[in-house]
Protein backbone atom coordinates (compact mmCIF):
# COMPACT_ATOMS: atom_id res chain seq x y z
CA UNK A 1 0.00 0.00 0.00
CA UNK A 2 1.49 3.44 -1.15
CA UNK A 3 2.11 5.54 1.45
CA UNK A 4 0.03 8.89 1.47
CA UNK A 5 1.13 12.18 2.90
CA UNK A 6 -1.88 11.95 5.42
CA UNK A 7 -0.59 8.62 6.55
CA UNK A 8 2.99 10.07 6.79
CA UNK A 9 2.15 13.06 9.25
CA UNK A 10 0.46 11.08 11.20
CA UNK A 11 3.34 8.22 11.42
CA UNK A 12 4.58 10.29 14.35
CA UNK A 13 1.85 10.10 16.52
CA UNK A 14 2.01 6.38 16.95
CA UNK A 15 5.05 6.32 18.90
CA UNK A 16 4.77 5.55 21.89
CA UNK A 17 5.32 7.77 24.53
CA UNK A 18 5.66 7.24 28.22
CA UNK A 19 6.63 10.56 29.68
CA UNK A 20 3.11 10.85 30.52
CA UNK A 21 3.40 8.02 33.18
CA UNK A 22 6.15 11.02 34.75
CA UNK A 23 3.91 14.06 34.47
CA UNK A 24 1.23 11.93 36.44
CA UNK A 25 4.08 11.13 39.10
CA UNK A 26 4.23 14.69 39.54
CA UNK A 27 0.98 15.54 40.48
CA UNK A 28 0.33 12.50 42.89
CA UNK A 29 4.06 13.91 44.34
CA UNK A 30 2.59 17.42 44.88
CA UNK A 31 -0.41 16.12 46.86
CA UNK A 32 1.83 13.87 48.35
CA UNK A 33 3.78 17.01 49.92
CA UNK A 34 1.21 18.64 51.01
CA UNK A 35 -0.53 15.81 52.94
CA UNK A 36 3.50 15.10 54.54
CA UNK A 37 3.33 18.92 54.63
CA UNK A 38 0.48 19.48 57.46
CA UNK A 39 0.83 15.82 58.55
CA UNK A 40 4.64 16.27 59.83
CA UNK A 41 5.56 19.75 59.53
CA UNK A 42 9.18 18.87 61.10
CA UNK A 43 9.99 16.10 58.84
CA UNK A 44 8.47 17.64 56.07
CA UNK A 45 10.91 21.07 56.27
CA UNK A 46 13.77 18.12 56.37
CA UNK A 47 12.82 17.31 53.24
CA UNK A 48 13.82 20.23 51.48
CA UNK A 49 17.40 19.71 50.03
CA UNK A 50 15.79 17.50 47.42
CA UNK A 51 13.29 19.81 46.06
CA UNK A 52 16.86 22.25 45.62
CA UNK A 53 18.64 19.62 44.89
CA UNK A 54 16.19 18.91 41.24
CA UNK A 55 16.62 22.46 40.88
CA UNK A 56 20.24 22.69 41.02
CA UNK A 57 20.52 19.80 38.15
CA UNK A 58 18.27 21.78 35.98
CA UNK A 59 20.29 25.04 36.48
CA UNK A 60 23.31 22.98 35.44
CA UNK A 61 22.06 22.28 32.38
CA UNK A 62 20.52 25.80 31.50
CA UNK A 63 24.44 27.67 30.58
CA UNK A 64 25.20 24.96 27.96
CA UNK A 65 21.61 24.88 26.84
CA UNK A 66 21.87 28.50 26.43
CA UNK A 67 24.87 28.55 24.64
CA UNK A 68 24.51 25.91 22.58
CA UNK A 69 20.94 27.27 21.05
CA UNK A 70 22.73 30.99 20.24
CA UNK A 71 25.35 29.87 18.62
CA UNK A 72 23.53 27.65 16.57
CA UNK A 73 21.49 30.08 15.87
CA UNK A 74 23.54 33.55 15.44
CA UNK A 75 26.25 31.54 13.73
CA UNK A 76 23.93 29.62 11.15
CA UNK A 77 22.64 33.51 9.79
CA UNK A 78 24.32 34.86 6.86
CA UNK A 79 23.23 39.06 8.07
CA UNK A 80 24.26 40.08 10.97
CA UNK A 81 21.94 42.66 10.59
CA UNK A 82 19.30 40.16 11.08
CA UNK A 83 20.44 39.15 14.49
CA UNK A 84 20.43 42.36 15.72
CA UNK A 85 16.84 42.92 14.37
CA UNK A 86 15.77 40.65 16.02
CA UNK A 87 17.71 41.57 19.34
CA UNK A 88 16.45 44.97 19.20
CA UNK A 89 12.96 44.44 18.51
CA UNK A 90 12.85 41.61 21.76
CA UNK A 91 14.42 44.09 23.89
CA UNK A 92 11.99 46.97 22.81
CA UNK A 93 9.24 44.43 23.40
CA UNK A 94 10.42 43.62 26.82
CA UNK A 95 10.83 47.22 27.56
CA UNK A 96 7.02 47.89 26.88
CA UNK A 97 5.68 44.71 28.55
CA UNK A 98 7.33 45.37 32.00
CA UNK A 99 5.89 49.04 31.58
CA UNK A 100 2.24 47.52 31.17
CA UNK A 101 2.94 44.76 34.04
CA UNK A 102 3.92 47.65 36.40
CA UNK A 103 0.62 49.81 35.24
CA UNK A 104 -1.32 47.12 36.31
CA UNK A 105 -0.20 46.37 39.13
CA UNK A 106 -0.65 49.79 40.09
CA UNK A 107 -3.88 49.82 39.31
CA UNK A 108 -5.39 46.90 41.40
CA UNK A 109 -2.91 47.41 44.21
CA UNK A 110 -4.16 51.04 44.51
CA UNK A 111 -7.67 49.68 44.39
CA UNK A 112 -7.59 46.67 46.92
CA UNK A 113 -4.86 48.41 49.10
CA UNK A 114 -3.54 45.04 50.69
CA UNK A 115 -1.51 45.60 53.49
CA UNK A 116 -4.29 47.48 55.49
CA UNK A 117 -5.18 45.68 59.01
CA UNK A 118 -1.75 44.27 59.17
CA UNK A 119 0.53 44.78 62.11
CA UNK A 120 4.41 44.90 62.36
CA UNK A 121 6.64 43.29 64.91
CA UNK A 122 9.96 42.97 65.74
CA UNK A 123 10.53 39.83 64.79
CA UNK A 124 10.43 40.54 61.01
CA UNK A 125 12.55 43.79 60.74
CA UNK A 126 15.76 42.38 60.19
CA UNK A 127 14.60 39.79 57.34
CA UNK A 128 14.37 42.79 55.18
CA UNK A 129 18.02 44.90 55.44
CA UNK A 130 19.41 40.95 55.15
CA UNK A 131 17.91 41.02 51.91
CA UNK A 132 19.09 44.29 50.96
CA UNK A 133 22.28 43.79 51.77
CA UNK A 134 22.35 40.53 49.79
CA UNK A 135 21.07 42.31 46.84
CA UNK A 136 22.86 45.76 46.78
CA UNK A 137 24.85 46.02 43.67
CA UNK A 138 25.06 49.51 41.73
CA UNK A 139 24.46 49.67 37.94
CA UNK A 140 28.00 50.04 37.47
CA UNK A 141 28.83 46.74 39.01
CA UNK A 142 25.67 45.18 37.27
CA UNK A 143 27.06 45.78 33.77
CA UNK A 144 30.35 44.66 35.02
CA UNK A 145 28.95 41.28 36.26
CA UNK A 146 27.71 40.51 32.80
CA UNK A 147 31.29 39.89 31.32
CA UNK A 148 32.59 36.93 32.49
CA UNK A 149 36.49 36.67 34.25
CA UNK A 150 37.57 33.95 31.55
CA UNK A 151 35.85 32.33 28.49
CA UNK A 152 34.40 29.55 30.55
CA UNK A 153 33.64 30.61 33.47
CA UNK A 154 30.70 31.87 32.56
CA UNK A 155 29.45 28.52 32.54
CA UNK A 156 30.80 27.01 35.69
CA UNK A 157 29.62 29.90 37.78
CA UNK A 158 25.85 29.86 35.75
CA UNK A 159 25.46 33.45 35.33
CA UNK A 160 22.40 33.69 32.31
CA UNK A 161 23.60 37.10 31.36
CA UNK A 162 27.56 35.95 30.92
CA UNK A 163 26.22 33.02 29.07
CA UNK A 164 24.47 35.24 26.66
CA UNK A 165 27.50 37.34 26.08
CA UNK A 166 30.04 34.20 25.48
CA UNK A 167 27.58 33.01 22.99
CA UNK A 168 26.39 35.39 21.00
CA UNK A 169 30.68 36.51 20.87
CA UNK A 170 30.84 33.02 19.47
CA UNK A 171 28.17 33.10 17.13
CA UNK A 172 29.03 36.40 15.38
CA UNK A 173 32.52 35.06 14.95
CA UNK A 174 31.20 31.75 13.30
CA UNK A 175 29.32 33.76 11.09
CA UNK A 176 31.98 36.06 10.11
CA UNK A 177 34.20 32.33 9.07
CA UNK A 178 31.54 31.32 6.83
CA UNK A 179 32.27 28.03 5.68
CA UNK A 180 35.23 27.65 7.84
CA UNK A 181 33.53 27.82 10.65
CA UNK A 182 31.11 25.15 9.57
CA UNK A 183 32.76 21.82 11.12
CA UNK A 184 32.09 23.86 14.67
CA UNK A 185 28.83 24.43 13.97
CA UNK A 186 27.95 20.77 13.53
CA UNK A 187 30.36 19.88 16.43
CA UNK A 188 28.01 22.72 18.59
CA UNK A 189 24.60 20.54 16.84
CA UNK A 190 26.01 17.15 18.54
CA UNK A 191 26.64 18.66 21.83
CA UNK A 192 22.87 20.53 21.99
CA UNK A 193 21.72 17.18 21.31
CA UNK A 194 23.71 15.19 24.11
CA UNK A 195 22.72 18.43 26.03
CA UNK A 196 18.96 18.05 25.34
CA UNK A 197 19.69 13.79 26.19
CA UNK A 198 20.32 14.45 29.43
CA UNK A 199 18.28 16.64 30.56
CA UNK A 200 15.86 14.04 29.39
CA UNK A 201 17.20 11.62 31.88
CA UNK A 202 17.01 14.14 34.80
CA UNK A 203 13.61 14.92 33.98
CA UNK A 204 12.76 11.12 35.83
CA UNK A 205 13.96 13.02 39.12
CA UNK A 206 10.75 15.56 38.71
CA UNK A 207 8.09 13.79 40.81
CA UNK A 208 11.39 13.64 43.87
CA UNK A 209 11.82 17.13 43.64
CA UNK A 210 8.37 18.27 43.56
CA UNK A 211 7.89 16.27 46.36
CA UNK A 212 10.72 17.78 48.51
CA UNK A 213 10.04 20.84 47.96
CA UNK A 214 6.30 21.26 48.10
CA UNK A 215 6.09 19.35 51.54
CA UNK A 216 9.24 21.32 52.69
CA UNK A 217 7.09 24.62 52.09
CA UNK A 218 4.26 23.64 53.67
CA UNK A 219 5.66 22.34 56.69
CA UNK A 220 7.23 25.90 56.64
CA UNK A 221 4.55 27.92 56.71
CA UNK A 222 1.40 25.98 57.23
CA UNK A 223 -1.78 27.94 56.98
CA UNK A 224 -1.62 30.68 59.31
CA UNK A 225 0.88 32.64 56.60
CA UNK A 226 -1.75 31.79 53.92
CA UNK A 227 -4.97 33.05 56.08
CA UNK A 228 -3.04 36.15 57.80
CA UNK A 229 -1.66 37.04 54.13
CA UNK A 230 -5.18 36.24 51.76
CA UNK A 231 -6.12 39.13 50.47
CA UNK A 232 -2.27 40.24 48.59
CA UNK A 233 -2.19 36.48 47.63
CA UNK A 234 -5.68 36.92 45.73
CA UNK A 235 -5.22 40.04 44.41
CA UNK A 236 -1.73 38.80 43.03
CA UNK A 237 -2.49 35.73 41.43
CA UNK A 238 -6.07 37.66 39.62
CA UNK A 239 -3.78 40.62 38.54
CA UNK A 240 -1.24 37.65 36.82
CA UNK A 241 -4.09 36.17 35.56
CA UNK A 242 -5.66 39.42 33.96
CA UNK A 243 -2.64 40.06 32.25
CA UNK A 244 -2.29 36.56 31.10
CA UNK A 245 -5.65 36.10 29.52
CA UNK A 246 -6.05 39.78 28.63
CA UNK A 247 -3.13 41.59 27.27
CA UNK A 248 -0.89 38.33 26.32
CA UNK A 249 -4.26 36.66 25.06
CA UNK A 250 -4.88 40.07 22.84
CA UNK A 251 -1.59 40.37 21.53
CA UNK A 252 -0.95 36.50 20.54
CA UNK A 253 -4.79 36.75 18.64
CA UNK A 254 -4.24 39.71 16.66
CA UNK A 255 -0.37 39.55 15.96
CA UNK A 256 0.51 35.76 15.53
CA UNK A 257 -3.58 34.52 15.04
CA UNK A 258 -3.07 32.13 17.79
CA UNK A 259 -5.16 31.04 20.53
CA UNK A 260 -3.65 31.79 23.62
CA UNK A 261 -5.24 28.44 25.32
CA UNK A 262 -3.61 25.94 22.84
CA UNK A 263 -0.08 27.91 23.74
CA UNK A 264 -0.76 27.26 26.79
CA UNK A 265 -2.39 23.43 26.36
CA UNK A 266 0.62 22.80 24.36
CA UNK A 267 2.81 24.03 27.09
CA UNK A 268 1.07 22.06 29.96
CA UNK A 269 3.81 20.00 30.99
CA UNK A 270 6.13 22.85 31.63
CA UNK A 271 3.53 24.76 33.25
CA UNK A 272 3.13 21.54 35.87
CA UNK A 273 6.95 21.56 36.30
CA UNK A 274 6.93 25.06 37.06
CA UNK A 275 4.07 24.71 39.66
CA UNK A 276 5.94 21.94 41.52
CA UNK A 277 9.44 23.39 41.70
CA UNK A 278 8.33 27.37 41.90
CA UNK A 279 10.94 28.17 38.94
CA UNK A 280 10.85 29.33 35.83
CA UNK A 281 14.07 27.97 34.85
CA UNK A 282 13.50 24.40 35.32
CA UNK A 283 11.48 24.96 32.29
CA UNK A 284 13.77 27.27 30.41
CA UNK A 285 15.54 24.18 28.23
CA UNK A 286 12.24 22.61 27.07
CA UNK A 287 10.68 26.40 26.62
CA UNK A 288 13.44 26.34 23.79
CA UNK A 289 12.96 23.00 22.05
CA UNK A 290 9.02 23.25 22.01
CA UNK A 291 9.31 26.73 20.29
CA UNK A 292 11.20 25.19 17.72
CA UNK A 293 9.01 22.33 17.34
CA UNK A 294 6.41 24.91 17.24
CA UNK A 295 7.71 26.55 14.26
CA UNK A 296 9.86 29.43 15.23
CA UNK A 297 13.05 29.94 14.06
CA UNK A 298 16.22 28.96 15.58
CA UNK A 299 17.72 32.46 15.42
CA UNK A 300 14.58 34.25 16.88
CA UNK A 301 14.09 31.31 20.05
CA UNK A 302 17.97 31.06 20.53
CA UNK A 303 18.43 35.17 21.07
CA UNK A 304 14.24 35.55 22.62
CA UNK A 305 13.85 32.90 25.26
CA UNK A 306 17.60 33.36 26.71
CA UNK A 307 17.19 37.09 26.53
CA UNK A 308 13.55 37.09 27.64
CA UNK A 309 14.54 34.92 30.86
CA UNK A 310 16.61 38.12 32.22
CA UNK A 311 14.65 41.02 30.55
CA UNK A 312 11.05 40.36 30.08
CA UNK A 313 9.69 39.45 33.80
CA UNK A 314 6.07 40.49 33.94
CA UNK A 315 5.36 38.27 36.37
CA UNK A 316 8.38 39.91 38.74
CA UNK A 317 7.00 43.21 37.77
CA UNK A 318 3.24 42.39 38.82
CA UNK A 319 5.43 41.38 41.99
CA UNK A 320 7.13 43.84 43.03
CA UNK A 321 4.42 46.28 42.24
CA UNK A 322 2.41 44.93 44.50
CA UNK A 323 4.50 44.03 47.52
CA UNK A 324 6.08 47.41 47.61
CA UNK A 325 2.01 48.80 48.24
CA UNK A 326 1.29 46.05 50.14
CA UNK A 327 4.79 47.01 52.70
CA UNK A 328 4.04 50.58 52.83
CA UNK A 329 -0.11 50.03 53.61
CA UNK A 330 0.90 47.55 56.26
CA UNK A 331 3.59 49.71 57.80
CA UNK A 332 0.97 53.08 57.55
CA UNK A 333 3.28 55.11 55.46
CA UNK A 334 1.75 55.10 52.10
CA UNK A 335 3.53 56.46 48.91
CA UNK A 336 2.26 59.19 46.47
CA UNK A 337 1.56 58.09 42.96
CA UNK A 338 4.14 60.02 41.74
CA UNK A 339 6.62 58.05 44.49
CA UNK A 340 4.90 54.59 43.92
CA UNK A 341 6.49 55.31 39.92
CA UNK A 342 9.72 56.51 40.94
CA UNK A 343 10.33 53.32 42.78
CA UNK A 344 9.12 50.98 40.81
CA UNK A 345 11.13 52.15 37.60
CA UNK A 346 14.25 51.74 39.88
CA UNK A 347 13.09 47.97 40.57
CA UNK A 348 12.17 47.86 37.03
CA UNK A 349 15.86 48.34 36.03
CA UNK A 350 17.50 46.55 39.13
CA UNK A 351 15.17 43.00 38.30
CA UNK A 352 16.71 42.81 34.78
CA UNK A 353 19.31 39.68 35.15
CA UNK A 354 17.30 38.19 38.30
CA UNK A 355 16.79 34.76 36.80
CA UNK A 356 13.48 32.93 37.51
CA UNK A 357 14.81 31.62 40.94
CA UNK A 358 12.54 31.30 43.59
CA UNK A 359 13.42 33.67 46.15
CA UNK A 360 15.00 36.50 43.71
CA UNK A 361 12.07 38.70 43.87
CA UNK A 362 12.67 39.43 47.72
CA UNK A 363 15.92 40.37 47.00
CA UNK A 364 15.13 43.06 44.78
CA UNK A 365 12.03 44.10 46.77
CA UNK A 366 14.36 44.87 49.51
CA UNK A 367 17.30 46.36 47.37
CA UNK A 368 14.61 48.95 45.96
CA UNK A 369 13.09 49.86 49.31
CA UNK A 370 16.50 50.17 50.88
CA UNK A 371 17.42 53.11 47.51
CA UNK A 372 14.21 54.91 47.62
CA UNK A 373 12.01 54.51 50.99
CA UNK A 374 14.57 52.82 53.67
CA UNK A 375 12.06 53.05 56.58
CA UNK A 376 9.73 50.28 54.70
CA UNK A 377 12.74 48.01 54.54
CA UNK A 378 11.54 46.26 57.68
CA UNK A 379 8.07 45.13 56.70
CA UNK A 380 9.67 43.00 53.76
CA UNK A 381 9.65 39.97 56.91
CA UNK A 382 6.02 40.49 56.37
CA UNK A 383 5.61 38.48 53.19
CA UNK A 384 8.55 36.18 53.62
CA UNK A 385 5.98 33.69 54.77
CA UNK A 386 3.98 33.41 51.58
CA UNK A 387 7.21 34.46 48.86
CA UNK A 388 7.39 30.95 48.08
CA UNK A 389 3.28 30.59 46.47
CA UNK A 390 3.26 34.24 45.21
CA UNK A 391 6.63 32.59 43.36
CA UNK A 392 4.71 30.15 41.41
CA UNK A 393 2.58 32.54 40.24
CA UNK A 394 5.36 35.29 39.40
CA UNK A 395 6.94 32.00 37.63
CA UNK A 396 4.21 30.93 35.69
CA UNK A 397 3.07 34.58 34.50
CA UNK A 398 7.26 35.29 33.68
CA UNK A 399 7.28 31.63 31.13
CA UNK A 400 4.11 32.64 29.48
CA UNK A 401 5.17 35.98 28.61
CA UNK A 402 8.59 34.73 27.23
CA UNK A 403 6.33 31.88 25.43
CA UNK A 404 4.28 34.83 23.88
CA UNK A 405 7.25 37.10 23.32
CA UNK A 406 8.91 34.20 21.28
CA UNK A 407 5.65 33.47 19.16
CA UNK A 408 5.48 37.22 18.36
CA UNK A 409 8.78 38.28 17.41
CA UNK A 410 8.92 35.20 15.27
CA UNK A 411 5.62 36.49 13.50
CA UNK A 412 7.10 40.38 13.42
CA UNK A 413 10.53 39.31 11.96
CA UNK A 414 9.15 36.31 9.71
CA UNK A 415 10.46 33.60 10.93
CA UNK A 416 7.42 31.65 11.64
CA UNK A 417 6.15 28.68 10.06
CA UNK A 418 2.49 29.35 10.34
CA UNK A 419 1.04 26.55 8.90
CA UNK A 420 3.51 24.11 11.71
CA UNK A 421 2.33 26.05 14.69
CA UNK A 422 -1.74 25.52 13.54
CA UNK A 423 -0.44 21.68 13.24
CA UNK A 424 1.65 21.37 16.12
CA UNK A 425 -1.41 23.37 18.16
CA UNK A 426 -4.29 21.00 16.64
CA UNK A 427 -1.74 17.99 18.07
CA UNK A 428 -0.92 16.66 14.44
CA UNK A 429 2.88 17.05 14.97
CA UNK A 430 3.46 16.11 18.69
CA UNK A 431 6.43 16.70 20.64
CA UNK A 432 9.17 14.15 20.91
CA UNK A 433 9.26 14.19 24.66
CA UNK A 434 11.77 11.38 25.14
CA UNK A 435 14.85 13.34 23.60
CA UNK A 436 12.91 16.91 23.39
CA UNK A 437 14.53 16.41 19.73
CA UNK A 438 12.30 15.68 16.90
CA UNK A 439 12.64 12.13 15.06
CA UNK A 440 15.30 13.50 12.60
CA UNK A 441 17.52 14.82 15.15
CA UNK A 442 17.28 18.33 14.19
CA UNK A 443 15.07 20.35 16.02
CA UNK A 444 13.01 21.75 13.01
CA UNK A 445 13.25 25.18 11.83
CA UNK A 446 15.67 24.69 8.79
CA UNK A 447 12.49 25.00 6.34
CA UNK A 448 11.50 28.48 8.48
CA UNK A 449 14.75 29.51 7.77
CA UNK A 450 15.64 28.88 4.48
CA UNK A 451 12.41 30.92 4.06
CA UNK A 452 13.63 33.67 6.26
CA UNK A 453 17.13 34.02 4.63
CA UNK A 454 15.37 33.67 0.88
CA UNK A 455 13.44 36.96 1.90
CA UNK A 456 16.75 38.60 3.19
């Protein structure tokens, strides 16, 4: 029997995949922790280390993942000019986006006003100059930081931002040997894929660290954080969701002609991974191969999602918005619009580079107070106790914005493959989740580029 084209696309669809047995694990591993969590609140805090300890593995992954995917993808562009197109236009995009999250916050936290009732003691005053101090670093020294002390270092200490700069040195130069520099593109191709193979195999540790770490937090805090603490938590996790469903939702309808909800259906996994671990970076290396699978270009996800996890942080923005009106409610000195701005453009600035780590917002939070208002330094112990939930949700809103950001600078540049994201979104061309590489090998944006460079 001949072989039609209907028979072939759907070929891939058969295989058989048993990731979802590990996504299930998950789940049962979250309850799990929070039974353990208000069942034995002692052990349960005990457990921690292996909740960080799945982190950590991910994180060691995400500097070679990073560099691998820029240089494959600055390096295999003929234009410069293109690269930097597409650079400039992410970076403008992230500019505006943080500007919106911060209006909105604004907005509801000046309407709900969430730190009124509450009542400051001693006890938390010093939490917040602790995290000041930990986070004090000047401009200056932050554009310092980004450039690394040698050529590899950048990737044994796992700074993101040094990462970027190694790579995208290395890619230009690639480009500029043309078809000398060819072999070490293809070399750079085999590594990304033993890259991607392993963090496969570390994947299987998921359902241990989502265990770990959501029993550790709730044998933490319990429920009296969660009761005393309600109303910012609520008001938080509508405002992500508002922006979410409303302005990403707009923007990925009219720009890309995409339904938000399939993104996001088509993303579920990561989303679930995200949830258990409270960071945005244990999904940052299979954010990158499902755009690609998607349809996107490898220039446009290699330079957006890398650049996007330090820069575009709308859920950090929501934040920080909202704790810093939340602080100065509870503490009775309440800011001025015009002051409420003022600081929130400085944390604005300062959050660029703070990596989707759970715990980096309070760092900032505190850095910012300590600058502009140091008297509301000490209420930051006030929402130490429910950081770690109002994380998730600053995590989840952060990946969906750099999911959307990707989809529409690939539209605005190009360098799309429309027709593979409607396909990939209606499930036709699933996603190889034992490798997170497609059948081939490749992941698959040659076609998308060919196209791309044919138009150039």
């Amino acid at each position: 029997m001949a072989t039609t084209p209907e028979t072939a696309a759907a070929a891939p669809a058969a295989k058989r995949d048993r990731t979802h047995y590990l996504y299930i694990a998950v789940i049962v591993a979250v309850v799990l922790g929070i039974v353990v969590g208000f069942a034995a609140p002692g052990f349960a805090e005990e457990l921690k280390p292996l909740g960080t300890g799945f982190v950590a593995l991910i994180k060691m992954m995400i500097s070679p993942i990073i560099f691998c995917t820029i240089v494959l993808g600055v390096g295999s562009v003929r234009k410069a000019a293109k690269v930097g197109k597409v650079g400039g236009l992410a970076l403008a995009y992230f500019l505006c986006m943080s500007v919106v999250a911060l209006a909105i916050g604004l907005v509801v936290g000046n309407i709900i006003h969430p730190g009124s009732g509450m009542h400051l003691t001693e006890a938390v005053k010093s939490v917040g100059h602790t995290q000041a101090d930990a986070a004090a670093e000047g401009p200056v020294d932050f554009m310092l930081g980004i450039i690394p002390t040698t050529f590899v270092s950048s990737f044994t200490e796992g700074e993101v931002l040094q990462t970027l700069l190694v790579a995208l040195l290395t890619g230009f130069a690639l480009q500029a040997m043309g078809r000398t520099g060819e072999p070490v593109l293809r070399g750079v191709e085999h590594i990304q894929k033993l890259v991607f193979r392993i963090l496969g195999m570390i994947m299987w540790a998921a359902p241990i660290g989502a265990f770990g770490a959501m029993a550790a937090v709730i044998g933490e805090t319990g429920m009296d954080a969660l009761k005393a603490l309600g109303t910012i938590m609520a008001g938080f996790y509508i405002t992500c969701l508002l922006f979410v469903v409303v302005v990403l939702g707009t923007l990925v309808k009219l720009v890309a002609k995409v339904n938000l909800f399939l993104l996001l259906k088509y993303l579920g996994r990561e989303f679930l991974l995200i949830l258990s671990t409270s960071s945005s970076e244990s999904a940052l290396p299979r954010l990158i191969a499902k755009m690609q699978h998607l349809g996107v270009s490898k220039p446009v996800v290699g330079i957006t999602v890398p650049t996007g996890y330090s820069f575009n942080l709308d859920g950090t923005m929501i934040y920080l918005t909202m704790a810093s009106l939340f602080i100065a409610d509870a503490m009775d000195q309440p800011m001025s619009i015009g002051q409420q701005i003022g600081l929130l453009l400085f944390m604005m600035v300062a959050s660029k580079g703070a990596a989707g780590v759970s715990g980096s917002g309070i760092a900032v939070l505190a850095s910012g107070l300590q600058s502009h208002k140091p008297a509301l330094v000490d209420g930051v112990g006030l929402i130490i106790g429910i950081d770690r939930f109002m994380s998730e949700a600053r995590a989840l809103t952060n990946f969906a914005g750099n999911a959307v950001a990707t989809l529409l600078i690939g539209t605005w540049t190009g360098e799309v493959d429309k027709e593979r994201v409607n396909r990939v979104l209606a499930g036709e061309l699933p996603f190889d989740e034992r490798t997170l590489l497609d059948e081939e090998g490749d992941l698959p944006s040659a076609e998308v580029e060919e196209k791309a460079l044919a138009k150039a």
